[in-house]
Structure formats: C-alpha cells, structure tokens
N, C-alpha and C. Protein backbone atom coordinates (compact mmCIF):
# COMPACT_ATOMS: atom_id res chain seq x y z
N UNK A 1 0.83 -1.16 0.00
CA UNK A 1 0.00 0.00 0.00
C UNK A 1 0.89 1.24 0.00
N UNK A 2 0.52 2.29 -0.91
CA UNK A 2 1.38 3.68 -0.44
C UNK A 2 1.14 3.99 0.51
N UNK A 3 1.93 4.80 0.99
CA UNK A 3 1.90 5.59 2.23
C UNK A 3 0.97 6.95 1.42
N UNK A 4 1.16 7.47 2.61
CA UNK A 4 0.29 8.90 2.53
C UNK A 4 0.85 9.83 3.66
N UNK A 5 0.90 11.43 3.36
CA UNK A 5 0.71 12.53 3.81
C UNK A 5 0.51 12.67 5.30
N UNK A 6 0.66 13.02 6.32
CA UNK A 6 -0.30 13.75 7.23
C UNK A 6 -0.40 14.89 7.66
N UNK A 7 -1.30 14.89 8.73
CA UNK A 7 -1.18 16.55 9.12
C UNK A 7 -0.78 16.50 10.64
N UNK A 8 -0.06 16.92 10.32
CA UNK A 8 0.91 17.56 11.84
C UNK A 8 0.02 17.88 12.68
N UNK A 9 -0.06 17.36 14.05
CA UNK A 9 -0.93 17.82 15.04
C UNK A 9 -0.25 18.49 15.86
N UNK A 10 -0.24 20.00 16.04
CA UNK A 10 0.67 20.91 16.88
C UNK A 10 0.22 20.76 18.40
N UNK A 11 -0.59 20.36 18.89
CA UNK A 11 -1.05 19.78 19.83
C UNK A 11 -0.21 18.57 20.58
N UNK A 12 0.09 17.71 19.91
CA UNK A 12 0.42 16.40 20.28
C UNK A 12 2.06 16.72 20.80
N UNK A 13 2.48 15.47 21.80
CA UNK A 13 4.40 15.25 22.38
C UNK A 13 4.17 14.29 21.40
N UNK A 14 5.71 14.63 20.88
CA UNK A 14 6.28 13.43 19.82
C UNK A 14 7.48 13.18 20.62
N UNK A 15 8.06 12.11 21.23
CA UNK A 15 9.23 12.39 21.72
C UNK A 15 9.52 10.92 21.89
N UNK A 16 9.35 9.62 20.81
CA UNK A 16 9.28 8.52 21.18
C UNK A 16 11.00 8.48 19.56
N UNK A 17 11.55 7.64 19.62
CA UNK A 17 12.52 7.65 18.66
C UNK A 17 12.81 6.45 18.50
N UNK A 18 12.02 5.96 17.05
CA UNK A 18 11.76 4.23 16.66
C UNK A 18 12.43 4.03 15.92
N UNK A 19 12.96 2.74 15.71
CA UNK A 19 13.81 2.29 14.15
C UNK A 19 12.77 2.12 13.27
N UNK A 20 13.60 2.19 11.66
CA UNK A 20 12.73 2.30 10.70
C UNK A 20 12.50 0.88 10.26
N UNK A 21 12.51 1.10 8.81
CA UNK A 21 11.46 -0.10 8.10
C UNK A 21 12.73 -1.43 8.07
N UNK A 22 12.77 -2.63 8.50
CA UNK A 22 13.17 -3.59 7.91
C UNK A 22 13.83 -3.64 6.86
N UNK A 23 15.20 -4.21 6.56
CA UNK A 23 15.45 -4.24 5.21
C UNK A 23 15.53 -6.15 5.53
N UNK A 24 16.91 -6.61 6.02
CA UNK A 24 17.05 -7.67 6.19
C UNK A 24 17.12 -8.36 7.62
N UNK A 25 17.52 -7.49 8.51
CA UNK A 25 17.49 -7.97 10.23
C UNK A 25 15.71 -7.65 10.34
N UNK A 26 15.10 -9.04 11.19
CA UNK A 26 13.70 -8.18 11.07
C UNK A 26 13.60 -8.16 12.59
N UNK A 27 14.43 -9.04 13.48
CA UNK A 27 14.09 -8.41 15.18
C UNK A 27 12.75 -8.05 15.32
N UNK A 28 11.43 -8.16 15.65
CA UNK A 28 10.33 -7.92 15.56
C UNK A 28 9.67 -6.75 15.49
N UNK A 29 10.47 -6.21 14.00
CA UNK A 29 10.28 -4.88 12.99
C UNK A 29 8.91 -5.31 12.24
N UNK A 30 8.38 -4.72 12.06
CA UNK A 30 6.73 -4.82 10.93
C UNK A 30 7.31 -3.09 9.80
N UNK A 31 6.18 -3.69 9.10
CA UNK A 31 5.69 -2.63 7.94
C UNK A 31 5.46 -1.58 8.26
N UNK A 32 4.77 -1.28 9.56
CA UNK A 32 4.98 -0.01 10.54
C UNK A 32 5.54 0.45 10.69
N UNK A 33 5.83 1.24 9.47
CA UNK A 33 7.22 1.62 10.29
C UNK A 33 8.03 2.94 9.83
N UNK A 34 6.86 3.64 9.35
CA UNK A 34 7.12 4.73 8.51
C UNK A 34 7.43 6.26 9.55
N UNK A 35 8.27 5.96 10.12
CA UNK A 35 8.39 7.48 11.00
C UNK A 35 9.22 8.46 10.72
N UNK A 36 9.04 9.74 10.97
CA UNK A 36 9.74 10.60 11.01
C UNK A 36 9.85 11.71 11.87
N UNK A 37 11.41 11.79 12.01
CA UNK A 37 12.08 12.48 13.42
C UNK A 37 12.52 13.71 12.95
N UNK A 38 12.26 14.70 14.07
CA UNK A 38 12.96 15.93 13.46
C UNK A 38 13.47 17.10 14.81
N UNK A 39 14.78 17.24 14.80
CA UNK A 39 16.06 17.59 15.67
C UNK A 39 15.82 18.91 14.97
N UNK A 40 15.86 19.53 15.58
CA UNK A 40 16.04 21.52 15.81
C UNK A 40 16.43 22.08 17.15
N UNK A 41 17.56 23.45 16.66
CA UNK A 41 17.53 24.06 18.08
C UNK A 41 16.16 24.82 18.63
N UNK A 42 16.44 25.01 19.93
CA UNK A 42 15.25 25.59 20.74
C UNK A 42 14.41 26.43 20.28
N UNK A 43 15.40 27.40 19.76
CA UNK A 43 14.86 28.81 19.69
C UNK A 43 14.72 29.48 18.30
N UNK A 44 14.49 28.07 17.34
CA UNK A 44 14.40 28.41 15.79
C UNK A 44 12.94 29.13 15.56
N UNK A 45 12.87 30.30 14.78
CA UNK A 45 12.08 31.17 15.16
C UNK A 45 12.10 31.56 13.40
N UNK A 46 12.67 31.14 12.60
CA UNK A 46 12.46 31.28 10.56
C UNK A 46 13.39 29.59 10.09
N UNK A 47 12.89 30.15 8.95
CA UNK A 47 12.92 28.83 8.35
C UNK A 47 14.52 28.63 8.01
N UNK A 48 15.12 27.23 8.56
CA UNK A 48 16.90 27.30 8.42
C UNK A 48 16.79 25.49 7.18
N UNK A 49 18.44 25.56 6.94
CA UNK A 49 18.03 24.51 5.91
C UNK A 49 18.03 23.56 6.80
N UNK A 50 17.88 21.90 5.80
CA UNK A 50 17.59 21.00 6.77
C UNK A 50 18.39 19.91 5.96
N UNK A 51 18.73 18.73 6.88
CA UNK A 51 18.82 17.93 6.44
C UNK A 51 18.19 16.39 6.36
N UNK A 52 17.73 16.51 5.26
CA UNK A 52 16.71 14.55 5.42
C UNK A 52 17.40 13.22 5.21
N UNK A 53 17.51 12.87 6.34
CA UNK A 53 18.13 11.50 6.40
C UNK A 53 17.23 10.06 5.98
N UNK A 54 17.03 9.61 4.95
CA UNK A 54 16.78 8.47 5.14
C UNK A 54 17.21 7.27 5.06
N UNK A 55 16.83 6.13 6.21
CA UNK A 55 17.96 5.57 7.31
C UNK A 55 16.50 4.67 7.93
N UNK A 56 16.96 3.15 7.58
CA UNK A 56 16.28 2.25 8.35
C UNK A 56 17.35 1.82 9.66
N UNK A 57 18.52 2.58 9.80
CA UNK A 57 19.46 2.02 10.84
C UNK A 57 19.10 2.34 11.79
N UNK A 58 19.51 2.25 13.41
CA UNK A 58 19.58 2.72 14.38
C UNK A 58 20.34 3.74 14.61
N UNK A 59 20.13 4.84 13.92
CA UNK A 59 21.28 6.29 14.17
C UNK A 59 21.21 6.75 15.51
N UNK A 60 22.27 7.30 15.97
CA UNK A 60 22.80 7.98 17.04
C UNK A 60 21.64 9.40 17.07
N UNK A 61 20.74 9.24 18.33
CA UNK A 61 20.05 10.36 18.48
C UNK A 61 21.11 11.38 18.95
N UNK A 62 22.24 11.28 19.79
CA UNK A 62 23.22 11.71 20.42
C UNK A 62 24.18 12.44 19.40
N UNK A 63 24.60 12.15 18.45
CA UNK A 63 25.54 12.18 17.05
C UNK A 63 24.55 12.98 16.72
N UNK A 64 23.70 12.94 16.36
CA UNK A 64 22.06 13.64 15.28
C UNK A 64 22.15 14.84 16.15
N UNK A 65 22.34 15.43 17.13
CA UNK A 65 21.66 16.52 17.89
C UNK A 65 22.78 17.41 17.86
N UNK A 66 24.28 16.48 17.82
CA UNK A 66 25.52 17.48 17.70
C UNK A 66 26.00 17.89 16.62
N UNK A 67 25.10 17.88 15.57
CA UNK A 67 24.88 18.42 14.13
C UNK A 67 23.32 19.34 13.84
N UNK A 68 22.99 19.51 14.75
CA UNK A 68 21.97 20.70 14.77
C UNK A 68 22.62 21.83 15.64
N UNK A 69 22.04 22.84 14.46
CA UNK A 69 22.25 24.26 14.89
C UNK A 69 21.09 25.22 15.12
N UNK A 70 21.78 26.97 14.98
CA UNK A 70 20.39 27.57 14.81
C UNK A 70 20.12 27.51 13.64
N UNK A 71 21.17 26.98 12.62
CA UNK A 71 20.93 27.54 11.07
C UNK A 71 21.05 25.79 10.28
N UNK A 72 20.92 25.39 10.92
CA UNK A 72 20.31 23.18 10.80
C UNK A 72 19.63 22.68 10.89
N UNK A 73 18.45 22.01 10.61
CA UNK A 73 17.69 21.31 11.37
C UNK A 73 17.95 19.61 11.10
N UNK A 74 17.84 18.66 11.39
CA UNK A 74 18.03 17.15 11.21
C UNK A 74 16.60 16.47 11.17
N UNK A 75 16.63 15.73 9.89
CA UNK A 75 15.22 15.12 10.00
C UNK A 75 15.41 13.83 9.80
N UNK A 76 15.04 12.54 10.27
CA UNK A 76 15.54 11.42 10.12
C UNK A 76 13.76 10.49 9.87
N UNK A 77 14.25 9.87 8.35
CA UNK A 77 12.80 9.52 8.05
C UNK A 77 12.93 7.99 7.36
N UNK A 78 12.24 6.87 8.08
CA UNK A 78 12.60 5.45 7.72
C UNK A 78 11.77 5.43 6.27
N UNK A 79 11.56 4.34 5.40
CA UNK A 79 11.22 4.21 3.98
C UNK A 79 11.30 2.70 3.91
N UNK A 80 10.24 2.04 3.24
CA UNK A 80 9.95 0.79 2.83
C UNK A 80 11.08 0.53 1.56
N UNK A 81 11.92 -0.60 1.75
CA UNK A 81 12.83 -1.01 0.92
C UNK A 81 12.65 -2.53 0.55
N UNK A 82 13.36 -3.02 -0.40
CA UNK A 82 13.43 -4.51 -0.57
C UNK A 82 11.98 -4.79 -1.01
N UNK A 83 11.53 -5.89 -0.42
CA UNK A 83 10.05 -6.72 -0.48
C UNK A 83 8.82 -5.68 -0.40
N UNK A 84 9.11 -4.90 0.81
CA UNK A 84 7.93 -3.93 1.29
C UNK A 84 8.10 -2.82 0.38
N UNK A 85 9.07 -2.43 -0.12
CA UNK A 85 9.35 -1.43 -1.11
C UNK A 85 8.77 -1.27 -2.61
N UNK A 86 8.42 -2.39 -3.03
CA UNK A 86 8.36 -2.64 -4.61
C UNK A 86 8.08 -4.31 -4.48
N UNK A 87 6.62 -4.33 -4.38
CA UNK A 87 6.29 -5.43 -4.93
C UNK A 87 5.42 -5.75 -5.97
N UNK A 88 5.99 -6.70 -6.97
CA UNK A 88 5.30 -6.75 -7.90
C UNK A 88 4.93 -5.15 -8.96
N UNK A 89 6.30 -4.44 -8.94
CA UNK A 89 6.80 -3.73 -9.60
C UNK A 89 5.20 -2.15 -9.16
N UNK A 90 5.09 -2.40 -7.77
CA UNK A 90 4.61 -1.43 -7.36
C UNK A 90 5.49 -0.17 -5.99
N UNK A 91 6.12 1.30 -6.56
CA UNK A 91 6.57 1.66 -5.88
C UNK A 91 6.38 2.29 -4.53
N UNK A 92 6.00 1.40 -3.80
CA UNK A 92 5.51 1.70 -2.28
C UNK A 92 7.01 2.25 -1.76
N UNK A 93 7.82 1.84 -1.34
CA UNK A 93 9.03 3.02 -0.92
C UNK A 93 8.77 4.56 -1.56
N UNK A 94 9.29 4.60 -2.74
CA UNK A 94 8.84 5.86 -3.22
C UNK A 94 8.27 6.67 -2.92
N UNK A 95 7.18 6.29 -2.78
CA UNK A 95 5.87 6.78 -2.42
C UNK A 95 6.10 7.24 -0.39
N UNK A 96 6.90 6.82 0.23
CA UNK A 96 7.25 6.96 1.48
C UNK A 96 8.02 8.64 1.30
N UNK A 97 9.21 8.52 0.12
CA UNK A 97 10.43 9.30 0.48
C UNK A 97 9.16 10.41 -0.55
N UNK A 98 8.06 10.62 -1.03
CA UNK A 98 7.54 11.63 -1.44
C UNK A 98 7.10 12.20 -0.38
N UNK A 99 6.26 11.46 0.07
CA UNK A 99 4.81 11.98 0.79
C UNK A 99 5.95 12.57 2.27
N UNK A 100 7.51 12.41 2.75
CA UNK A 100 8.15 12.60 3.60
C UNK A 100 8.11 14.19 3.16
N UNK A 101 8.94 14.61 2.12
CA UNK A 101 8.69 15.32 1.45
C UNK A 101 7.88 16.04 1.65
N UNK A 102 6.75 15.61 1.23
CA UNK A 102 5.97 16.54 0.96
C UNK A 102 5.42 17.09 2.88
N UNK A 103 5.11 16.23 3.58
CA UNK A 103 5.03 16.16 4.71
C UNK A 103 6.00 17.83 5.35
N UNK A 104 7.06 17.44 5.08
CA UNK A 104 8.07 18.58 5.37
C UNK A 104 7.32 20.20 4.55
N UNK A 105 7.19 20.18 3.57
CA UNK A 105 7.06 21.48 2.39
C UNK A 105 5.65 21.91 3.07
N UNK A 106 4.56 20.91 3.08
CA UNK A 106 3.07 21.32 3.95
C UNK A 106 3.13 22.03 5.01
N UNK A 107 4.14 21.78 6.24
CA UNK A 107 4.55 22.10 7.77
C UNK A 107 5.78 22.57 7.94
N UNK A 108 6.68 23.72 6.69
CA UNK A 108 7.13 24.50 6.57
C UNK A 108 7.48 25.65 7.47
N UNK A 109 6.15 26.16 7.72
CA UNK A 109 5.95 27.56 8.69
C UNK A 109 6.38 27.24 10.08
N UNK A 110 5.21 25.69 9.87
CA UNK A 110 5.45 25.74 12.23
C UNK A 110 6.83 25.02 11.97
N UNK A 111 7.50 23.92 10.96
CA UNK A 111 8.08 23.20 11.46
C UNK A 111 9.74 24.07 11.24
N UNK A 112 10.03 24.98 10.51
CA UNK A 112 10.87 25.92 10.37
C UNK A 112 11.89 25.49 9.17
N UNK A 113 11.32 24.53 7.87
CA UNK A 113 11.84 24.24 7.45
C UNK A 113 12.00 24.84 5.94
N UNK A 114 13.54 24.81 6.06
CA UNK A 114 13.93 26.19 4.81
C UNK A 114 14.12 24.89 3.62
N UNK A 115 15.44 25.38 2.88
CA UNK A 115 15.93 24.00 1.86
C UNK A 115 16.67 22.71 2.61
N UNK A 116 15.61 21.93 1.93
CA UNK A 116 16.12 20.41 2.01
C UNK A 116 16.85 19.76 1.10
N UNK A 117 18.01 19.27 1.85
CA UNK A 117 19.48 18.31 1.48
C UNK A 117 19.02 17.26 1.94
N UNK A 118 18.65 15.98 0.89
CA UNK A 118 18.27 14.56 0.85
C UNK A 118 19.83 13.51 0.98
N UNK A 119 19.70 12.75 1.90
CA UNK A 119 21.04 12.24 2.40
C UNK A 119 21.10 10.73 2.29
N UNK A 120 21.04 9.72 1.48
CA UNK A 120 20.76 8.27 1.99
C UNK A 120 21.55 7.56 1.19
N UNK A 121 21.61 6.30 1.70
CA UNK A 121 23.02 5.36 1.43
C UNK A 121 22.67 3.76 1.00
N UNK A 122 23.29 3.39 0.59
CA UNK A 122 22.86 1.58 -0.29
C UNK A 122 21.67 1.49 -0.40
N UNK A 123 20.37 0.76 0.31
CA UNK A 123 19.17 0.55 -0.61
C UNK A 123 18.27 1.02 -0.45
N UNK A 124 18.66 2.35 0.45
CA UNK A 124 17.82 3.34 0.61
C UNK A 124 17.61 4.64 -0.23
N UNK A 125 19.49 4.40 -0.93
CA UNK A 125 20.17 5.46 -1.98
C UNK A 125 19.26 4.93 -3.29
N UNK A 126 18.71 3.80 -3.37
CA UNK A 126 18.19 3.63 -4.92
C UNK A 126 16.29 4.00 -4.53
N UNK A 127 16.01 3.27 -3.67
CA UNK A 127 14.73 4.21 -3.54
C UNK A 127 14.58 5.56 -3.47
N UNK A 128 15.41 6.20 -2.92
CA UNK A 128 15.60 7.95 -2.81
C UNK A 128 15.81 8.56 -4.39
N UNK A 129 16.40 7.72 -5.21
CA UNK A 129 16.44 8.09 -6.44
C UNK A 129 15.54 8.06 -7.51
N UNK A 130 14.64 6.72 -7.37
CA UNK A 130 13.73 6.78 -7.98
C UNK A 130 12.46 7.97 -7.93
N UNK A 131 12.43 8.62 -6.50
CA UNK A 131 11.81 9.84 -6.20
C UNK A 131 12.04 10.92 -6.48
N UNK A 132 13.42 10.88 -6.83
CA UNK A 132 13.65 12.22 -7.40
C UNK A 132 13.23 13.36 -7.82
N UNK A 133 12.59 12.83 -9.41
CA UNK A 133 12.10 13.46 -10.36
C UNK A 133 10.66 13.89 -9.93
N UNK A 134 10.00 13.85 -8.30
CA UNK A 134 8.55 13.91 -7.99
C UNK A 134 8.43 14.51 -6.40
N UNK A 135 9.85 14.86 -6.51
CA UNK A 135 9.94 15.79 -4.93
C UNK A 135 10.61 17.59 -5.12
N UNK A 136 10.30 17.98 -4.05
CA UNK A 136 10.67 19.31 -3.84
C UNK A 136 11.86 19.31 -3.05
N UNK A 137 13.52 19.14 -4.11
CA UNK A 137 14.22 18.97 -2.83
C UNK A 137 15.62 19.79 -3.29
N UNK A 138 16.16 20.84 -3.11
CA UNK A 138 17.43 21.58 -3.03
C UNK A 138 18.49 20.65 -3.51
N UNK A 139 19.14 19.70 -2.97
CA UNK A 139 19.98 18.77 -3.16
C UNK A 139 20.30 17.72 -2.69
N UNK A 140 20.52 16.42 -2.86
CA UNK A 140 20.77 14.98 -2.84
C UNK A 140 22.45 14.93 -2.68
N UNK A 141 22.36 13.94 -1.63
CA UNK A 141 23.40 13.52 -1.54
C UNK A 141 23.50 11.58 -1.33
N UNK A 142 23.72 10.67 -2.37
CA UNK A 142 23.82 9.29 -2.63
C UNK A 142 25.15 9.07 -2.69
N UNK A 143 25.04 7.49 -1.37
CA UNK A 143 26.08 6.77 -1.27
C UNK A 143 25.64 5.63 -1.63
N UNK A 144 26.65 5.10 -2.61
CA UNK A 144 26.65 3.65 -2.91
C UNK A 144 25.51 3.52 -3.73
N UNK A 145 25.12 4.34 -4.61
CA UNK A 145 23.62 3.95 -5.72
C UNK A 145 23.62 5.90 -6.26
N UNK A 146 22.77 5.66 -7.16
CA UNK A 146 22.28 6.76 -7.94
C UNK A 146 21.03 5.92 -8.72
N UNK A 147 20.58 6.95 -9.86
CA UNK A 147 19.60 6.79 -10.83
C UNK A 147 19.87 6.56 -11.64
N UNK A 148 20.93 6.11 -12.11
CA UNK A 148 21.30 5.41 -13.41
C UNK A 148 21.80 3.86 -13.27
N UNK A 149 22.02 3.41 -12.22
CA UNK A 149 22.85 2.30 -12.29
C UNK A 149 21.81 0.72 -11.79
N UNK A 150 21.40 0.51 -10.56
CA UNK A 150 20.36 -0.73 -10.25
C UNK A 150 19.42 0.01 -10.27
N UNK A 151 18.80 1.01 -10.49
CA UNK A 151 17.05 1.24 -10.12
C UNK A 151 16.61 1.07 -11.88
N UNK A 152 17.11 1.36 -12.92
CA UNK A 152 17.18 0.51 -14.66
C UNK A 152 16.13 -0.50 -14.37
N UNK A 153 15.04 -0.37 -14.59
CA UNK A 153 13.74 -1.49 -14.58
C UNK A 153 13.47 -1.72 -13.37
N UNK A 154 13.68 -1.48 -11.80
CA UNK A 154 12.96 -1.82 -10.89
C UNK A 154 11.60 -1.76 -11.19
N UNK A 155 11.27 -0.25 -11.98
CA UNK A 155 9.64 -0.74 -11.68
C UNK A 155 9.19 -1.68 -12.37
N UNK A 156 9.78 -2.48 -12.81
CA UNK A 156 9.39 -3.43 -13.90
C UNK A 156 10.14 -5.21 -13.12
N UNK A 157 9.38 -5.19 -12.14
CA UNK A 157 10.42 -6.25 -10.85
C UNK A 157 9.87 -7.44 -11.79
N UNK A 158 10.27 -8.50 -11.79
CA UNK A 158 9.67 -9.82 -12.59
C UNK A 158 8.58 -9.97 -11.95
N UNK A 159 7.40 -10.37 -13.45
CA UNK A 159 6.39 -10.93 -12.58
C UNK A 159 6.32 -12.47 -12.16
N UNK A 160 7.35 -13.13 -13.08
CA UNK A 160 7.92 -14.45 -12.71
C UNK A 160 8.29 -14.90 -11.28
N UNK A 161 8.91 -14.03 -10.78
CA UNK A 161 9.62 -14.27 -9.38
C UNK A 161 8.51 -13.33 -8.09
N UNK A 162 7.58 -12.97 -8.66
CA UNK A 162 6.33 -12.54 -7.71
C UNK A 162 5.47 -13.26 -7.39
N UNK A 163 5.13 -14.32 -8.86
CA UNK A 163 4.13 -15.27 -9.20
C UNK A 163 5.48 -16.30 -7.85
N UNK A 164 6.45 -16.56 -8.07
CA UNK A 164 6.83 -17.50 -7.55
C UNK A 164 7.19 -17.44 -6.11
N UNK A 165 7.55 -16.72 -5.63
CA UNK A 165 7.53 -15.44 -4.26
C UNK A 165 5.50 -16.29 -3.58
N UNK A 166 4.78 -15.52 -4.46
CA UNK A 166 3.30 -15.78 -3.77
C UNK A 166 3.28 -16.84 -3.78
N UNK A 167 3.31 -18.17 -4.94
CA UNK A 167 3.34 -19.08 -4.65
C UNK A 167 3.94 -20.03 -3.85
N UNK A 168 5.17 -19.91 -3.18
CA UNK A 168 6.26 -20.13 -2.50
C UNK A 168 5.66 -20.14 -1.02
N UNK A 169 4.97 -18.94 -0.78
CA UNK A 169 4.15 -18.40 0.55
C UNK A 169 2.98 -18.72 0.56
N UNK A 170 2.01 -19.60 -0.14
CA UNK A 170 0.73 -19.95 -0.10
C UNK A 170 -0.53 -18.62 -0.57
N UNK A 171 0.16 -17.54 -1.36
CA UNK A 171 -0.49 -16.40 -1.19
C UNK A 171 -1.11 -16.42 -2.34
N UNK A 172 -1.17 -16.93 -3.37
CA UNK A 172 -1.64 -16.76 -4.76
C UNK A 172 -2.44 -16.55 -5.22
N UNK A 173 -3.57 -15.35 -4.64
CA UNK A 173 -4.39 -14.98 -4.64
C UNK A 173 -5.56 -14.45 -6.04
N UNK A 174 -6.81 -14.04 -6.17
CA UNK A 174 -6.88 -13.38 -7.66
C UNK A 174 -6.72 -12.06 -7.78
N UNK A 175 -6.44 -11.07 -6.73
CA UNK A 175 -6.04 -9.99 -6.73
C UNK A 175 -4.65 -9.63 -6.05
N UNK A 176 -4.02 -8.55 -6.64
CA UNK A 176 -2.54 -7.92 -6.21
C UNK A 176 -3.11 -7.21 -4.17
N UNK A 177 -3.91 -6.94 -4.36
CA UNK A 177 -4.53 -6.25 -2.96
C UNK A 177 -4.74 -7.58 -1.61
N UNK A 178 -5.42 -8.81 -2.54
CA UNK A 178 -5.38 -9.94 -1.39
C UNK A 178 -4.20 -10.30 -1.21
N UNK A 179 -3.11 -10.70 -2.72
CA UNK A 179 -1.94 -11.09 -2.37
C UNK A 179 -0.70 -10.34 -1.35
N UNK A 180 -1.23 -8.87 -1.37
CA UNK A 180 -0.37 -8.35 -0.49
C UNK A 180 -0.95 -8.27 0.91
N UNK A 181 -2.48 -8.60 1.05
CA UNK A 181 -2.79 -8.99 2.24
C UNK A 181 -2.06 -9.83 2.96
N UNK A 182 -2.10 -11.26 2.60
CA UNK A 182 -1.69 -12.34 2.53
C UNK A 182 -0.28 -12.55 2.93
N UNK A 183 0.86 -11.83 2.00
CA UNK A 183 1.84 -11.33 2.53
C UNK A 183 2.09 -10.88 3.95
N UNK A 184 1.56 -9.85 4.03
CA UNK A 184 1.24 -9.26 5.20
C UNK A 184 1.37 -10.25 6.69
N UNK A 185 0.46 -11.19 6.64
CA UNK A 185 0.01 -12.41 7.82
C UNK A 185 1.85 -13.28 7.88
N UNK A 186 2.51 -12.80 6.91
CA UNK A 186 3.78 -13.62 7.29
C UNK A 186 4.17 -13.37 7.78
N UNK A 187 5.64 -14.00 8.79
CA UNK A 187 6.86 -13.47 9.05
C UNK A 187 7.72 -12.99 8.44
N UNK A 188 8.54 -12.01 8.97
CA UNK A 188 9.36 -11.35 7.89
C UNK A 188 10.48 -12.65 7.06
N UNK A 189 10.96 -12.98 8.04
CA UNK A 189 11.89 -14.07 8.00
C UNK A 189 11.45 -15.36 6.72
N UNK A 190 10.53 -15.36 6.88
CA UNK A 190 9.55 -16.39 5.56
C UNK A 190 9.54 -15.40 4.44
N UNK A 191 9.01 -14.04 4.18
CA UNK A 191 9.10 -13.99 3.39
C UNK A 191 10.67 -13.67 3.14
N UNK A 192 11.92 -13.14 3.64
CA UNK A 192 12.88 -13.07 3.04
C UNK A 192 13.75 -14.37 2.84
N UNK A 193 13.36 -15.58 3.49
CA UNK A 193 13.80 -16.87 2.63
C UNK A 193 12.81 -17.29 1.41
N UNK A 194 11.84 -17.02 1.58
CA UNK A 194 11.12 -17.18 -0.09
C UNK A 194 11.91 -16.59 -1.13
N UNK A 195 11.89 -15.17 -0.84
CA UNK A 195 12.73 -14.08 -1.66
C UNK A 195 14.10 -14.43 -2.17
N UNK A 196 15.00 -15.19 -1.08
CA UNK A 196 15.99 -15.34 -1.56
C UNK A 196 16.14 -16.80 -2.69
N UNK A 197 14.86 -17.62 -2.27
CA UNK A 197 14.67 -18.32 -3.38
C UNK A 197 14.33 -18.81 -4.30
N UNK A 198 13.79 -17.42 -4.80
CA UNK A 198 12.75 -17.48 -5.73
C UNK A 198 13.49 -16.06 -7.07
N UNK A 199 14.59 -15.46 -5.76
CA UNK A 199 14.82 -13.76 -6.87
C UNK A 199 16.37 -14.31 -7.81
C-alpha cells in the first residue's frame, strides 16, 4: 500500500525515537514503520536549511543533535525497501520518500523548514532516487547507488519471481490487494527466505 501525507498535530508530544522499516534484520520490525524524526535548536524562530536522512538504521540520536544548529535542522525519516518497497513492480518506498517530502514542504511555517538536502546510502540510496524526479528537494546527496545504475527497470520487478515469491508463501491470490494482504500475515523471515529463493 502507499503511504500517505499527514497533518501535523501541533497539539500532540512526539518524543518517542523508533527504528525504521526492515530491510534484512527483522528483530520484531513490521511494515509499521514509517516514522519521522525531526532535531532543531530551541529557539528556531524562521525557516533554516535541513537535512533529510533516510535511514532504516539505528542512528545515534546523540551524534544527530551534535549536528543541529540555529541555522540546521536534522530530520531522520525510515522508507519501505526490498520486499515492502516494490512489490510486484509497485513503488511503495517511493511513495514513502515523497509523501516525507511533501510532509516537510506542507509544515514549513510551524516546522521551520527552509531548503532540504536529501542524504541516503545503499538501498535506501536507490529508492531515494527513484523519487527524485517527484519531490521538492534543493539537493541529494547518494552513497553507494544513484539513478542510473540498479534502479534501470525496478519498476518493472519480474512478474515471474512474484508469481513465484506468492506461490512459495501460499499467497496466490486473484487480486494484487489480497496477495499483499496475505503477505502481510507472514513473518518477515519467511518472506525473506522465499525471496531469496525465488529472486
């Protein structure tokens, strides 16, 4: 399923700091997992640039805070990769590092955010790229991937090895919506040994 948008509730404490989406360790990580963190000094009072991290790792909240300034802000935002990312040549990651995006550009005013510098690394660097061309973003910075090199037909994932993926998992449903239901009811761990033997 894509993700989607929200609206900032200026009301609400946010002060909980979760790991992001699963890539291959799944430690009892789910699909849930779309959050985003955002580090500013106290007394930011106009809009300073920012930087967007996206990062299914466990980053240093500690490290993250000693890189905010008055004229910094740090935003750290997890993204569906791998399996949960693009299945069956549908870009659900993507669709994460937009709507982050866009999330940021909507809540501008209260959230004090000037130009955004996009920051992400191995298979987070090829989903961040495929977004590119559909975000509002100052400048990118990719480690270990770009837009020219493995994202070349992702959206076009085999339907061979999806058909065999669902079938592999008992999921083989008559719709793409049940089959990713279906999905869903697994363990992560099942589906990434299916995956590995089926891709």
């Amino acid at each position: 399923m894509e993700s989607q948008s929200v609206v900032f509730d200026e009301e609400s404490s946010y002060v909980e700091w979760p790991l992001g989406c699963p890539d291959v360790a799944v430690a009892g990580r789910s699909e849930d997992c779309l959050f985003l963190n955002l580090l500013q000094h106290k007394r930011n009072s106009k809009k300073v640039d920012t930087l967007l991290i996206f990062s299914n790792e466990k980053l240093s909240e500690t490290k993250l805070v000693g890189l905010v300034s008055p004229s910094l802000n740090i935003v750290t935002a997890g993204l569906r990769c791998g399996l949960l990312g693009a299945f069956n040549g549908m870009p659900f990651g993507v669709s994460d590092v937009i709507n982050a995006v866009k999330f940021l550009r909507d809540n501008a005013d209260v959230l004090h955010i000037g130009k955004i510098t996009v920051w992400a690394e191995a298979l987070a660097s090829e989903t961040v790229a495929s977004a590119l061309s559909r975000t509002d973003v100052e400048r990118v910075i990719l480690i270990n991937g770009n837009s020219r090199t493995r994202t070349i037909g992702r959206a076009e994932f085999p339907k061979r090895a999806v058909y065999k993926l669902i079938t592999a998992l008992e999921c083989d449903l008559p719709s793409n919506s049940q089959a990713m239901d279906c999905l869903r009811t697994k363990p992560l761990s099942e589906l990434y040994k299916a995956a590995g033997e089926t891709v």
